[in-house]
Protein backbone atom coordinates (compact mmCIF):
# COMPACT_ATOMS: atom_id res chain seq x y z
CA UNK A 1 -29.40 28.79 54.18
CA UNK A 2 -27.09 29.60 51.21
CA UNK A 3 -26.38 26.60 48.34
CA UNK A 4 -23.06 26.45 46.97
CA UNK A 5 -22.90 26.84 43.17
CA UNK A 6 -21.68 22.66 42.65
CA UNK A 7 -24.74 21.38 45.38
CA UNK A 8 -27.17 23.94 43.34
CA UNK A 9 -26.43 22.17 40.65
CA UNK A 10 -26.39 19.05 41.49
CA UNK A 11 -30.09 19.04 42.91
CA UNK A 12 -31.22 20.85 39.60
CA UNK A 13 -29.69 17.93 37.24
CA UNK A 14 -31.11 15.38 39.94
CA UNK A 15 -34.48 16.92 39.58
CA UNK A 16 -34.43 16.87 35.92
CA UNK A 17 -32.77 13.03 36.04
CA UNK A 18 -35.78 11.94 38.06
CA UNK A 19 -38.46 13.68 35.70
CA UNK A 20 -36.21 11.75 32.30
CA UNK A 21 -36.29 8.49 33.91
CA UNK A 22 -39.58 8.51 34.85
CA UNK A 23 -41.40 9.35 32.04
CA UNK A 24 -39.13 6.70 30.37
CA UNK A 25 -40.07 3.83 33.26
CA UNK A 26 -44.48 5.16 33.05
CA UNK A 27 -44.35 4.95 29.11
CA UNK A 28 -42.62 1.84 29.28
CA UNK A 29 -44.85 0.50 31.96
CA UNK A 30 -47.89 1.74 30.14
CA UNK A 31 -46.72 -0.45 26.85
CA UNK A 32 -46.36 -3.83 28.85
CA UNK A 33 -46.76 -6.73 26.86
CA UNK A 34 -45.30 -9.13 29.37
CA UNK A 35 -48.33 -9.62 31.28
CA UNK A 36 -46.96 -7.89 34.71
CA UNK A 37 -48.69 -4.47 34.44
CA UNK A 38 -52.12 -5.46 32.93
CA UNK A 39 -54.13 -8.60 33.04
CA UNK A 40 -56.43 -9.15 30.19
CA UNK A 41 -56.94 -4.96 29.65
CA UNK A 42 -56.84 -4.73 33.03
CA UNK A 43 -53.96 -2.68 35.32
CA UNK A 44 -52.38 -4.87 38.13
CA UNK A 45 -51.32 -4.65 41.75
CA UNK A 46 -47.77 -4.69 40.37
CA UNK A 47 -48.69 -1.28 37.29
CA UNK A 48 -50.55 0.29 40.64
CA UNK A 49 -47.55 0.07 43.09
CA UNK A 50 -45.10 1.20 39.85
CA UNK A 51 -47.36 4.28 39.21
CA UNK A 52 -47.41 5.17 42.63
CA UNK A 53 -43.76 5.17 42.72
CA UNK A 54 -43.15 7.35 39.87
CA UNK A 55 -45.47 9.87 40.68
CA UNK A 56 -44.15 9.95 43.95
CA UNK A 57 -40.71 10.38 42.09
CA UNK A 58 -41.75 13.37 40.03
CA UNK A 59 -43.12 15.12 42.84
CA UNK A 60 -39.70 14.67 45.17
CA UNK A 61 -37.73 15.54 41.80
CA UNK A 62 -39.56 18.56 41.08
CA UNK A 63 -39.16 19.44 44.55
CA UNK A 64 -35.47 18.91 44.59
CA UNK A 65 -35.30 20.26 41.22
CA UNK A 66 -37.15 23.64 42.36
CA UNK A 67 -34.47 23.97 45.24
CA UNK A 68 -31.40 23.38 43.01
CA UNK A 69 -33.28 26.29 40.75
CA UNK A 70 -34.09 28.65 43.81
CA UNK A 71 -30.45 28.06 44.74
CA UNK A 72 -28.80 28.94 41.20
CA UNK A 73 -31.03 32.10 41.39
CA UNK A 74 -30.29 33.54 44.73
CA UNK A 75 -26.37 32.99 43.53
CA UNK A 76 -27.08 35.05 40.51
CA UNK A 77 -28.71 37.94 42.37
CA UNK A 78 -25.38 37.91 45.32
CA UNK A 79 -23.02 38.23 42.13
């Protein structure tokens, strides 16, 4: 299956927009003060379920990220 240049794209600056947002969303989680992530010291259900999500995040950005890449480099080599 051949990516068009545009959709190549695309994926690679969705892979990289997953990977900036979160890393912004764990540090900020990790710096609670409200009381939602972590209960005297302690993480929370709530920091759990939000750290499950991101990594699950990075690994489907990276993913889509890789395939964007892979898809930009097969172009190149056609050219």
């Amino acid at each position: 299956m051949k990516l068009s240049r545009p959709v190549s794209w695309f994926l690679l600056a969705f892979g990289v927009w997953s990977w900036v947002i979160w890393v912004t969303f764990v540090k900020n989680l990790v710096k609670d003060g409200s009381g939602l992530a972590f209960d005297d010291g302690h993480p929370t259900a709530y920091f759990w379920v939000h750290l499950l999500l991101a990594v699950v995040s990075f690994v489907l950005g990276t993913v889509v990220g890789v395939i964007g890449l892979r898809g930009l480099r097969a172009l190149r080599r056609t050219s």
